[in-house]
C-alpha atoms as a PDB file:
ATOM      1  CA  UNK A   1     -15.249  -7.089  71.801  1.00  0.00           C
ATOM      2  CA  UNK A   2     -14.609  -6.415  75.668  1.00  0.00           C
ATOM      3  CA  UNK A   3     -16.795  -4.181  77.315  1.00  0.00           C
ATOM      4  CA  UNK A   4     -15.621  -1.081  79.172  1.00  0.00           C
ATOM      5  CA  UNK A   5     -15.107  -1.819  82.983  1.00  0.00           C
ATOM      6  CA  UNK A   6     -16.232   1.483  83.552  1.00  0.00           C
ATOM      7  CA  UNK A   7     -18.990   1.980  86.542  1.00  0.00           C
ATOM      8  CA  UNK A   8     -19.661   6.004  86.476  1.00  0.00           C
ATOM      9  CA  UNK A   9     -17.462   6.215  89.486  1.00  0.00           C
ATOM     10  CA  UNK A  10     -14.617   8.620  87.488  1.00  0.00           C
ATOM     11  CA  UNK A  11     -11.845   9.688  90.139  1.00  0.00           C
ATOM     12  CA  UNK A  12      -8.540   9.226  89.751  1.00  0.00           C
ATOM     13  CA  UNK A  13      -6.701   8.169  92.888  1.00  0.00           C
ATOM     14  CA  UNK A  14      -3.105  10.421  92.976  1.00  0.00           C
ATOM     15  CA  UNK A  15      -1.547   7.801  95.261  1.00  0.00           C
ATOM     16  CA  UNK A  16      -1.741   5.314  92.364  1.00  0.00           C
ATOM     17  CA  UNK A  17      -2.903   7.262  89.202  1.00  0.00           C
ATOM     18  CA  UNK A  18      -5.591   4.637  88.961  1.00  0.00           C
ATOM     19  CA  UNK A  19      -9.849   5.393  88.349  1.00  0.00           C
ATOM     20  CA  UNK A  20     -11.271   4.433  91.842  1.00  0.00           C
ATOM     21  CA  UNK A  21     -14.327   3.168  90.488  1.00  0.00           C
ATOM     22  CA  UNK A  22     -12.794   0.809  87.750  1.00  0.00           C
ATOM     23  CA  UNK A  23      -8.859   0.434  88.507  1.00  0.00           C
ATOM     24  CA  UNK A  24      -7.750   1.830  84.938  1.00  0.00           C
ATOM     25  CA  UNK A  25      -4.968   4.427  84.405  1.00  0.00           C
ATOM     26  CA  UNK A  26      -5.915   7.555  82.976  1.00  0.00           C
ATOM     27  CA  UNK A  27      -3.916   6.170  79.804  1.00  0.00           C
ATOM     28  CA  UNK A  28      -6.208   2.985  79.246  1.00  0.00           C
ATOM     29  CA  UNK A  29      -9.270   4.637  79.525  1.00  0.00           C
ATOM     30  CA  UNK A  30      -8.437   7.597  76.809  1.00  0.00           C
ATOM     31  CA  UNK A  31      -7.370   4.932  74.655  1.00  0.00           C
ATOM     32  CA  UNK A  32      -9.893   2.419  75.413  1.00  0.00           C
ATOM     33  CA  UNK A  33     -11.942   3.446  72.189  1.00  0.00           C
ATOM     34  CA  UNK A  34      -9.218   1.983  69.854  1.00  0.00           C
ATOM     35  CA  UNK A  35      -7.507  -0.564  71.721  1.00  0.00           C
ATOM     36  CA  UNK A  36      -7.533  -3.818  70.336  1.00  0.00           C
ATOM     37  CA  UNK A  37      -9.243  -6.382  71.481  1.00  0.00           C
ATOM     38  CA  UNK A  38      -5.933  -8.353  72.957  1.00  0.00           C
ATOM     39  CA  UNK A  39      -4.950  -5.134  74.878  1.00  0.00           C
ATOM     40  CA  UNK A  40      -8.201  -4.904  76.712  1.00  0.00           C
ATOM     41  CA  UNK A  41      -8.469  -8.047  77.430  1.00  0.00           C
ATOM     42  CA  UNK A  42      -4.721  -7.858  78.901  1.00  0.00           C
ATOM     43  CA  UNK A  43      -5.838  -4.826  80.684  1.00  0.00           C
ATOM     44  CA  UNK A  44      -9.062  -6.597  82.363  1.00  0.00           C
ATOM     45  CA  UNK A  45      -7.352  -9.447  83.322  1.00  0.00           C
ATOM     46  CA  UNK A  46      -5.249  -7.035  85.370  1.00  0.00           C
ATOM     47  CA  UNK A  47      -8.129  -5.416  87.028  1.00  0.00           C
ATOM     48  CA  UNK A  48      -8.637  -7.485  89.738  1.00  0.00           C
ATOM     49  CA  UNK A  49      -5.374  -7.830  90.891  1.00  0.00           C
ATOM     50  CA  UNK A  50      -5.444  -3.632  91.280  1.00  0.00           C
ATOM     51  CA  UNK A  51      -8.208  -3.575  93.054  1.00  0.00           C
ATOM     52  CA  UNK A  52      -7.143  -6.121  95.666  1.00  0.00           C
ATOM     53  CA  UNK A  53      -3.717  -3.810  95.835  1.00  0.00           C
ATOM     54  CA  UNK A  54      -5.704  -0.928  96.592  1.00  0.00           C
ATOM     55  CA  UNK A  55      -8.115  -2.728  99.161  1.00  0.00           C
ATOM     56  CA  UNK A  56      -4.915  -3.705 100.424  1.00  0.00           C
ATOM     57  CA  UNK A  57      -3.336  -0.414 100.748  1.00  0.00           C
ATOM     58  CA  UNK A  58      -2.601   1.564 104.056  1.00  0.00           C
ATOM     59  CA  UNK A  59      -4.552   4.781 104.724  1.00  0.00           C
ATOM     60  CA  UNK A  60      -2.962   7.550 104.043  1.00  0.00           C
ATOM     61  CA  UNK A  61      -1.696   9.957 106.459  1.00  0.00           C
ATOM     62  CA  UNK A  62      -3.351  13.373 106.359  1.00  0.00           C
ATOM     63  CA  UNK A  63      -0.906  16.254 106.443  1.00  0.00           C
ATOM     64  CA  UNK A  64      -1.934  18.817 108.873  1.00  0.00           C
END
């Protein structure tokens, strides 16, 4: 069984719809609970690559 990649750092990012604190779309993590085991694997193995994409990213611009 995989283990939630969740770190108690819940804020979804609206540049990228993805947590900041573990790189999961609002969709994986409500579903989490009864994906199979496959699926979250899939969806770790992915994890990585997102965060390196969002280290990655430009600053946004502020609006004034």
């Amino acid at each position: 069984m995989a283990a939630s990649p969740c770190i108690n750092l819940c804020q979804m990012d609206p540049a990228n719809d993805l947590c900041r604190g573990c790189f999961r779309t609002l969709d994986e993590i409500a579903r989490w609970s009864t994906l199979p085991a496959a699926a979250k694997t899939a969806i770790l193995a992915e994890l990585p690559a997102r965060q390196t994409a969002e280290m990655h990213r430009p600053p946004q611009e502020s609006n004034p």
